[in-house]
PDB file of N, CA and C in Angstrom:
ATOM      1  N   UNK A   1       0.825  -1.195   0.000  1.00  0.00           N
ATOM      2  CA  UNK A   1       0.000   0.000   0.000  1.00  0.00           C
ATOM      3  C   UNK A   1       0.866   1.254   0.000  1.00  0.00           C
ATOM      4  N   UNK A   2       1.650   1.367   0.688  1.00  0.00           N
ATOM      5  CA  UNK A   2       3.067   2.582   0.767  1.00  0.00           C
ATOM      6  C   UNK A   2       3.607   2.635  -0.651  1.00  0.00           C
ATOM      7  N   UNK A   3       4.003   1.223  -1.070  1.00  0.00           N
ATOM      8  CA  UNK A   3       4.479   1.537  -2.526  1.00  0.00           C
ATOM      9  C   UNK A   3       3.808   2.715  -3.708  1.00  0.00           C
ATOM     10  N   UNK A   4       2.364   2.376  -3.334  1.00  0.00           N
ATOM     11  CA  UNK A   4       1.444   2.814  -4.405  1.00  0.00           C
ATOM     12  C   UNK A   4       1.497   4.412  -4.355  1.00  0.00           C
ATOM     13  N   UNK A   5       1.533   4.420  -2.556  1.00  0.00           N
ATOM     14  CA  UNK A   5       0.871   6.322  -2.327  1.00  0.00           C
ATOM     15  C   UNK A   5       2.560   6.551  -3.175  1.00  0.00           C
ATOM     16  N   UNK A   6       3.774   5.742  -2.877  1.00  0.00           N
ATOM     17  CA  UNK A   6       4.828   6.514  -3.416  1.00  0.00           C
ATOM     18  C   UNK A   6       5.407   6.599  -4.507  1.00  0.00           C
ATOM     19  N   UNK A   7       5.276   5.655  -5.330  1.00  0.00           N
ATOM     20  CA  UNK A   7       4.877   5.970  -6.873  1.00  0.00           C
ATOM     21  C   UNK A   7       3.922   6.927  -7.171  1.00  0.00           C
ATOM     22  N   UNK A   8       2.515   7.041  -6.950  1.00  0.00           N
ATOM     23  CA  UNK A   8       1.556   7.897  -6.973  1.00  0.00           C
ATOM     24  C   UNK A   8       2.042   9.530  -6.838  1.00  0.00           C
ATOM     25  N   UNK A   9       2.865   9.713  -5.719  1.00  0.00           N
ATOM     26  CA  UNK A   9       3.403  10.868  -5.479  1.00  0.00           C
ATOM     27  C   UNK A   9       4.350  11.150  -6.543  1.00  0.00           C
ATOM     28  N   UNK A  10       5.031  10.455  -6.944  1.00  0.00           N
ATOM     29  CA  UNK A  10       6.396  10.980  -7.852  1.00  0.00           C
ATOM     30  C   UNK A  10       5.490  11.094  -9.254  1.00  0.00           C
ATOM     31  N   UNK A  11       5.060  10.340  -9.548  1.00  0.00           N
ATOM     32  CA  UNK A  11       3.935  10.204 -10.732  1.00  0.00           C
ATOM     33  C   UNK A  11       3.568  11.744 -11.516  1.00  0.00           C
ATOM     34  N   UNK A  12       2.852  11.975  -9.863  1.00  0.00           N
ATOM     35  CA  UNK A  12       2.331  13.150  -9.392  1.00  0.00           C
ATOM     36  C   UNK A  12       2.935  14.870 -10.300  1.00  0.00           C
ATOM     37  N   UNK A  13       4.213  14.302  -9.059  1.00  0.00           N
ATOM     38  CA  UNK A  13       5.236  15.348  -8.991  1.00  0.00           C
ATOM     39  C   UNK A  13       5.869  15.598 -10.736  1.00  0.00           C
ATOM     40  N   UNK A  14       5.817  14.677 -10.998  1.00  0.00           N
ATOM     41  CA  UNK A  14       6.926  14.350 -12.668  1.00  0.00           C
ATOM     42  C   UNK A  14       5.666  15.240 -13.501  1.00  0.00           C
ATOM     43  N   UNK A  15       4.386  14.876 -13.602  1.00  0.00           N
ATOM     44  CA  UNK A  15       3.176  15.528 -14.477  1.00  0.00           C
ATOM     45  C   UNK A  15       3.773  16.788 -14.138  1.00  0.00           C
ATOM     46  N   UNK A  16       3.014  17.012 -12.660  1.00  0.00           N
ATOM     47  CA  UNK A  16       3.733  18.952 -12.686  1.00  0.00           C
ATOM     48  C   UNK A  16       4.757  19.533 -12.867  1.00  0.00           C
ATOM     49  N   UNK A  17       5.949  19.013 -12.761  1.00  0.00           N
ATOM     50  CA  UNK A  17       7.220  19.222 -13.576  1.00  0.00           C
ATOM     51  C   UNK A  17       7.493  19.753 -14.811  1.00  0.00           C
ATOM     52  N   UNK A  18       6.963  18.685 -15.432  1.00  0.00           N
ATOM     53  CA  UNK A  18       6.589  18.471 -17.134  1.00  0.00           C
ATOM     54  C   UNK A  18       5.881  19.663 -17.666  1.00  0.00           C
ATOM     55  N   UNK A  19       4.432  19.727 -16.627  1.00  0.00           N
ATOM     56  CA  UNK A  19       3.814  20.563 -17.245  1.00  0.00           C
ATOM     57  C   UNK A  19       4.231  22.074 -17.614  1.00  0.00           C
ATOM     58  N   UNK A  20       4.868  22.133 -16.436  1.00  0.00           N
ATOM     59  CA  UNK A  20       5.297  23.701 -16.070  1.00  0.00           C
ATOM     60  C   UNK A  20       6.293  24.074 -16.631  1.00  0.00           C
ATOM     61  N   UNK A  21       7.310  23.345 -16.936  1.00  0.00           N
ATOM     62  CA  UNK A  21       8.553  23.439 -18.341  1.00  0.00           C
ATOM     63  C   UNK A  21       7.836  23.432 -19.376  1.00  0.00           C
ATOM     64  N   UNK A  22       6.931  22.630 -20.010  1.00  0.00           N
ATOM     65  CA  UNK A  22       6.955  23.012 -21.498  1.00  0.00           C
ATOM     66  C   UNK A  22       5.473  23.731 -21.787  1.00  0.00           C
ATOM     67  N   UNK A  23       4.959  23.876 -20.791  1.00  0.00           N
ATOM     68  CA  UNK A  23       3.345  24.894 -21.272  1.00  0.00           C
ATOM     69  C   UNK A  23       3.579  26.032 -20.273  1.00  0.00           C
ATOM     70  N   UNK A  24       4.596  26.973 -19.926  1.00  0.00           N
ATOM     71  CA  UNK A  24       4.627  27.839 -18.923  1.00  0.00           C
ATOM     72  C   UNK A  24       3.434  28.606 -18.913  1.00  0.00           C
ATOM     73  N   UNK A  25       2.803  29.227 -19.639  1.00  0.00           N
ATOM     74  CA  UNK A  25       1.750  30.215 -19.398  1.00  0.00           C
ATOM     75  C   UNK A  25       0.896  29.696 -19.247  1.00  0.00           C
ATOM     76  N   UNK A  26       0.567  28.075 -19.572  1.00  0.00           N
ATOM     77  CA  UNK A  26      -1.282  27.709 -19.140  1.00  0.00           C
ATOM     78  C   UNK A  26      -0.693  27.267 -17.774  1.00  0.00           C
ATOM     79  N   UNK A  27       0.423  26.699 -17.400  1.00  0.00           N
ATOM     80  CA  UNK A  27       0.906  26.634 -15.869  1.00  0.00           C
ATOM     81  C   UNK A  27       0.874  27.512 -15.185  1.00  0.00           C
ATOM     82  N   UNK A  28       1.251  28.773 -15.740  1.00  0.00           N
ATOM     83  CA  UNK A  28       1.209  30.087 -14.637  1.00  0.00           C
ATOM     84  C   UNK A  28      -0.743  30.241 -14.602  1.00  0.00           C
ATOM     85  N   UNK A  29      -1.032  29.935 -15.094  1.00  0.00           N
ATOM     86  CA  UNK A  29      -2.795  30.808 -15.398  1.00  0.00           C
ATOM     87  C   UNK A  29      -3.441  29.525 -14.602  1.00  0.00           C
ATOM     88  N   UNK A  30      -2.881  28.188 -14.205  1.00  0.00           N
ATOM     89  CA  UNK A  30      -3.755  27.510 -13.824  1.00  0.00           C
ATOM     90  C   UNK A  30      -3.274  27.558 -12.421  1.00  0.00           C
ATOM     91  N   UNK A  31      -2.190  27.467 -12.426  1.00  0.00           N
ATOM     92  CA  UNK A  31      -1.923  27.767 -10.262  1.00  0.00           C
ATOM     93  C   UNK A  31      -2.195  29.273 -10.359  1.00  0.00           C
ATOM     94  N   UNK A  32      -2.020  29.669 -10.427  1.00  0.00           N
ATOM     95  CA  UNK A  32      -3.257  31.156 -10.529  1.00  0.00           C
ATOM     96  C   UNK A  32      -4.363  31.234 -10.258  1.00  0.00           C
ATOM     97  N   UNK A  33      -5.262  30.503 -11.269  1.00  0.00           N
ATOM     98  CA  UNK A  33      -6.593  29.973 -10.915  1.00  0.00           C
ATOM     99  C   UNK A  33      -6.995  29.301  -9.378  1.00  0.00           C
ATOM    100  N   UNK A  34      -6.185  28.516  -9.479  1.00  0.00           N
ATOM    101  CA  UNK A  34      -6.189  27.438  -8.187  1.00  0.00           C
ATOM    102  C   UNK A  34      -5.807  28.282  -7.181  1.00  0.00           C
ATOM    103  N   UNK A  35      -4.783  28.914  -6.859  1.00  0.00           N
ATOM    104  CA  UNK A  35      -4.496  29.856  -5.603  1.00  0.00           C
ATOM    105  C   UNK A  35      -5.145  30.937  -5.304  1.00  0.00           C
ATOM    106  N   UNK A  36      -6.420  31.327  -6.241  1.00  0.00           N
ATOM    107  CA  UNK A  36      -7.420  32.221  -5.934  1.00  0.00           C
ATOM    108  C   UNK A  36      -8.395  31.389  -5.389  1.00  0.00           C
ATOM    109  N   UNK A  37      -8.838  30.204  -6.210  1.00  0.00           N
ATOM    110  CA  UNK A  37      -9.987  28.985  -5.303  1.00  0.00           C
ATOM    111  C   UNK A  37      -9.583  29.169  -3.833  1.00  0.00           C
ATOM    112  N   UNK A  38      -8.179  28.569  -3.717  1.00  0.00           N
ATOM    113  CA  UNK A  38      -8.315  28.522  -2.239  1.00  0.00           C
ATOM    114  C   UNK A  38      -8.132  29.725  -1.375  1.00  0.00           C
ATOM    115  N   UNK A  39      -7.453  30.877  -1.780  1.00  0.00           N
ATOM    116  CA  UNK A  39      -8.104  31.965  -1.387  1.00  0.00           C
ATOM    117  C   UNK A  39      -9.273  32.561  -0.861  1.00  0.00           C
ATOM    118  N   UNK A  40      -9.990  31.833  -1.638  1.00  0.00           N
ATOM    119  CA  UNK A  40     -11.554  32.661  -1.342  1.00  0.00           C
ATOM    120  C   UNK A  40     -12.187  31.436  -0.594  1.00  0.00           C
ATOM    121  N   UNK A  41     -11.771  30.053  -0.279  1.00  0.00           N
ATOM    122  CA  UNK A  41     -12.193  28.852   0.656  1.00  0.00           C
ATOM    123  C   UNK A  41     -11.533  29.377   1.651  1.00  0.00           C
ATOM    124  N   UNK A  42     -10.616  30.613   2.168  1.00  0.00           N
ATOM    125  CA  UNK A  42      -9.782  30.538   3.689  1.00  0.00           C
ATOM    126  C   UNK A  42      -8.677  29.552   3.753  1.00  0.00           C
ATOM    127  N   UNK A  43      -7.533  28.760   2.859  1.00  0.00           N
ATOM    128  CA  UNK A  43      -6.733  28.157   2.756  1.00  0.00           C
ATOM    129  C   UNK A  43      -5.476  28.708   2.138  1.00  0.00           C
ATOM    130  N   UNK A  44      -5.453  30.247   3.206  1.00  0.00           N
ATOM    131  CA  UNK A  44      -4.694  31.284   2.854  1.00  0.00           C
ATOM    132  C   UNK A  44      -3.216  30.335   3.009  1.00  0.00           C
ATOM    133  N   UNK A  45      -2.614  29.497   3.793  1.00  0.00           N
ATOM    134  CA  UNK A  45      -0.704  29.199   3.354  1.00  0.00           C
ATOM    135  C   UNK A  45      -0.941  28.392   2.027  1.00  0.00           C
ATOM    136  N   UNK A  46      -1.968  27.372   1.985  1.00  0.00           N
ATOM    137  CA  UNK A  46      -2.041  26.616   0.593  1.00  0.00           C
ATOM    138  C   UNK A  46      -1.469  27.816  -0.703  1.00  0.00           C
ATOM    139  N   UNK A  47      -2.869  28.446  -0.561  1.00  0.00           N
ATOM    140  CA  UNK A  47      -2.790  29.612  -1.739  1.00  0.00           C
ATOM    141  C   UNK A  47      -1.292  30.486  -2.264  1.00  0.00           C
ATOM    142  N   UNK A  48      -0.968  30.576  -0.991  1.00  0.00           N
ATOM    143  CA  UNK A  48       0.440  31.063  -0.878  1.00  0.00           C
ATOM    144  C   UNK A  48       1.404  30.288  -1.675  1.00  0.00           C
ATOM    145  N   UNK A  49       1.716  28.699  -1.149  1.00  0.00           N
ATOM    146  CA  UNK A  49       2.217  27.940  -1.405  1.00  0.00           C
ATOM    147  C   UNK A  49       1.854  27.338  -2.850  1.00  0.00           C
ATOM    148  N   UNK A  50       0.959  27.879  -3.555  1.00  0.00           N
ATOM    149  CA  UNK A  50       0.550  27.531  -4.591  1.00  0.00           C
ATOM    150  C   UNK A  50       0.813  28.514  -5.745  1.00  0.00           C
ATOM    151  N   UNK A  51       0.639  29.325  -5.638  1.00  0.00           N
ATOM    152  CA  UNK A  51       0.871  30.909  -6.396  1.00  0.00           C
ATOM    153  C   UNK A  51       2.160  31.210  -6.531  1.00  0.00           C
ATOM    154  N   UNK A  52       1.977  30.890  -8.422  1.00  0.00           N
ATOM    155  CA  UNK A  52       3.336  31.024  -9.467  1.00  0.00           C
ATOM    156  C   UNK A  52       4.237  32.717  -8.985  1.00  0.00           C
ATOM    157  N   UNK A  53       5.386  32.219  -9.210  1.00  0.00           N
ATOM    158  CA  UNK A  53       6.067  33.801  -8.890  1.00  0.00           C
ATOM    159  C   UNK A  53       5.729  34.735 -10.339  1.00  0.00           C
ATOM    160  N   UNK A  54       5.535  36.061 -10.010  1.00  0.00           N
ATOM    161  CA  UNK A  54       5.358  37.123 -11.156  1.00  0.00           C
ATOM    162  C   UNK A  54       6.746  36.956 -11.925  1.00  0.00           C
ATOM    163  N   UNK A  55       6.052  37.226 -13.314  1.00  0.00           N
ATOM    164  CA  UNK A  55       7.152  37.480 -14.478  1.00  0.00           C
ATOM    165  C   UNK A  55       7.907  38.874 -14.269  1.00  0.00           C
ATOM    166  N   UNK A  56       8.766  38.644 -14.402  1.00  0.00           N
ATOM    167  CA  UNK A  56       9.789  39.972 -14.753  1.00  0.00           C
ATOM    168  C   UNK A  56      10.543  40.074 -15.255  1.00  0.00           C
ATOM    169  N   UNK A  57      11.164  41.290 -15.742  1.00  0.00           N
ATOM    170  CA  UNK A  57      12.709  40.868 -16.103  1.00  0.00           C
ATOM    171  C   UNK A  57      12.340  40.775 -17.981  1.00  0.00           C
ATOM    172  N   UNK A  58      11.704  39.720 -18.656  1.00  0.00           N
ATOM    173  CA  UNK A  58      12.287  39.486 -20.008  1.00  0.00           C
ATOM    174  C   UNK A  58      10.920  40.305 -20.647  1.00  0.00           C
ATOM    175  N   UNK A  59       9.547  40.338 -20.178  1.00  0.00           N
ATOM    176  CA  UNK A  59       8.602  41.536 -21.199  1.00  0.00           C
ATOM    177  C   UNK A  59       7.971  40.702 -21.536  1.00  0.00           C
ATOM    178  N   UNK A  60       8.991  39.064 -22.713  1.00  0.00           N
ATOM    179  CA  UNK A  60       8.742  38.756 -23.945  1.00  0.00           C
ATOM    180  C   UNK A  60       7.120  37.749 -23.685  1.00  0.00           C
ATOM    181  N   UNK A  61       6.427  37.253 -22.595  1.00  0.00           N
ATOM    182  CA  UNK A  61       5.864  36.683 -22.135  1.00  0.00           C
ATOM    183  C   UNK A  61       6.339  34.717 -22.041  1.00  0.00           C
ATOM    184  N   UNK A  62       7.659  34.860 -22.171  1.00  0.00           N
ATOM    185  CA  UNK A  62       8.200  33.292 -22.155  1.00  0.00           C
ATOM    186  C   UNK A  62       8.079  32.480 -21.276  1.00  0.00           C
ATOM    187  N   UNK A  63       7.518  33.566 -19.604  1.00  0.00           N
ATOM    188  CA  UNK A  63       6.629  32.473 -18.438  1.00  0.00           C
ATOM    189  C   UNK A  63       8.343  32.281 -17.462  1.00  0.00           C
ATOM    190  N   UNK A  64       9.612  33.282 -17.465  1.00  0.00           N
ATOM    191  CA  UNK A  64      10.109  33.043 -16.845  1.00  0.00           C
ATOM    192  C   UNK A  64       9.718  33.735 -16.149  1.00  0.00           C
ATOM    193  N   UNK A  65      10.509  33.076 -14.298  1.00  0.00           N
ATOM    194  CA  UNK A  65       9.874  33.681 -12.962  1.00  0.00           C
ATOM    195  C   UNK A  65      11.253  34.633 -12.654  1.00  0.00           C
ATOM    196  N   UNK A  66      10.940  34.970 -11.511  1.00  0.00           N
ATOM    197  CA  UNK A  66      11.872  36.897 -11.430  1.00  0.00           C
ATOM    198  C   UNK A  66      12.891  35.498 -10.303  1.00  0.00           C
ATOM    199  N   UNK A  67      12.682  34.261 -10.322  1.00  0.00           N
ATOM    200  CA  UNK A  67      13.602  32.950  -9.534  1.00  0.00           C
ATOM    201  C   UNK A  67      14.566  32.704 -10.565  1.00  0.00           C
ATOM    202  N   UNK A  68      13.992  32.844 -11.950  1.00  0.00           N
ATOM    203  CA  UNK A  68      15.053  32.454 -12.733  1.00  0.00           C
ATOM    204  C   UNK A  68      16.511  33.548 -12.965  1.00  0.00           C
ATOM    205  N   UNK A  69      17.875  33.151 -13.192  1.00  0.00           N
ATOM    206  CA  UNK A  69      18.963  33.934 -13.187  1.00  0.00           C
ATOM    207  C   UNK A  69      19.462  34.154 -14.565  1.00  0.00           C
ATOM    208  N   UNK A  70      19.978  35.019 -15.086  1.00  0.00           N
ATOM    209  CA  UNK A  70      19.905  35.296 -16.629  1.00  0.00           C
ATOM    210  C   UNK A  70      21.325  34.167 -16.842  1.00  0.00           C
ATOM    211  N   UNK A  71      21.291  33.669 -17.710  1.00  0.00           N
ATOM    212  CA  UNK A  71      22.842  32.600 -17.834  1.00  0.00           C
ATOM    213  C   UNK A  71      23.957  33.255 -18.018  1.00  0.00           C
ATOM    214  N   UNK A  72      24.658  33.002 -17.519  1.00  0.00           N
ATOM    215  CA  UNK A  72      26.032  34.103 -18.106  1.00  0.00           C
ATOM    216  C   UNK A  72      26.810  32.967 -18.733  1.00  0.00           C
ATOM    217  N   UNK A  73      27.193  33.657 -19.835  1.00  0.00           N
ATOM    218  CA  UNK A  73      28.140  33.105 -20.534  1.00  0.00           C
ATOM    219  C   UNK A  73      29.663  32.719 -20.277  1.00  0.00           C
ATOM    220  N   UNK A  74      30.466  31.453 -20.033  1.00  0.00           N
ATOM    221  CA  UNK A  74      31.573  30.754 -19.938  1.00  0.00           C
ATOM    222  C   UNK A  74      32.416  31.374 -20.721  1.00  0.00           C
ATOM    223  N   UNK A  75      33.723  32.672 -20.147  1.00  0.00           N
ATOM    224  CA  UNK A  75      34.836  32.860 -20.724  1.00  0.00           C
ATOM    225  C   UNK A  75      35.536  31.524 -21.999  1.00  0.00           C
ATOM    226  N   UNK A  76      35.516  31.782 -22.970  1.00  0.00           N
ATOM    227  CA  UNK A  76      36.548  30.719 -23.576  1.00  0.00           C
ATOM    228  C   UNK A  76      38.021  31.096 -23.809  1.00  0.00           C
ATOM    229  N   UNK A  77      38.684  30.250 -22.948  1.00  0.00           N
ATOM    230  CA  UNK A  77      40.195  30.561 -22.506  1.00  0.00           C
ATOM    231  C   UNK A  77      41.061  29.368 -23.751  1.00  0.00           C
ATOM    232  N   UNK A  78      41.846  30.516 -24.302  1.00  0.00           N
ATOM    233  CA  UNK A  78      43.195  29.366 -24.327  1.00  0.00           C
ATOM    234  C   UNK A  78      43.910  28.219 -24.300  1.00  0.00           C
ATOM    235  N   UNK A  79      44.125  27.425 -24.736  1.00  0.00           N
ATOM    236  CA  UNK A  79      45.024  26.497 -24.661  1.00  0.00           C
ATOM    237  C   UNK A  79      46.368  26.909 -24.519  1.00  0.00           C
ATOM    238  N   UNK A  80      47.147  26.468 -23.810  1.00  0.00           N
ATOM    239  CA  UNK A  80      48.436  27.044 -23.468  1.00  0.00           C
ATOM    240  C   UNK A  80      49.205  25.589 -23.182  1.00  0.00           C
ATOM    241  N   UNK A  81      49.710  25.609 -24.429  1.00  0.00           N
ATOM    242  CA  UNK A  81      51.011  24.360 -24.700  1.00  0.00           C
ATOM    243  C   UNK A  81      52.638  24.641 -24.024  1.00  0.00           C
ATOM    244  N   UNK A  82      52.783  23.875 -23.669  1.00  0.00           N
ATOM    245  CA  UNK A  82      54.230  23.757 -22.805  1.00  0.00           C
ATOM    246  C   UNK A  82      55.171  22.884 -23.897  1.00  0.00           C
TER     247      UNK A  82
END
């Protein structure tokens, strides 16, 4: 029975993963949705704990969060033969 809830959970976890990498904006609009439901039920830390961080930073609407860090680019150094 433990096996099941814990497969079940990762199962779980892997869908929302998935989802939220490759559909960012119906992900942001649906924990959105959902963290206003429980909002207005009185399940104010849920809601909290549920509610996507605001976009900032890129304009372009690509669904990154103001969590994400811009990449910086890897100096390319030299080879230096002896």
């Amino acid at each position: 029975m433990i096996q099941f809830l814990i497969i079940a959970a990762l199962v779980v976890w892997s869908a929302i993963f998935v989802f939220k990498n490759v559909f960012p904006k119906s992900a942001y609009s649906v924990f959105s949705k959902l963290a206003q439901f429980c909002r207005s039920k009185g399940w104010n830390s849920l809601a909290k704990w549920i509610q996507p961080a605001m976009v900032a930073g890129c304009g372009g609407g690509c669904g990154c969060s103001t969590s994400d860090a811009p990449a910086k680019k890897a100096e390319v150094q030299a080879v230096k033969w002896k």
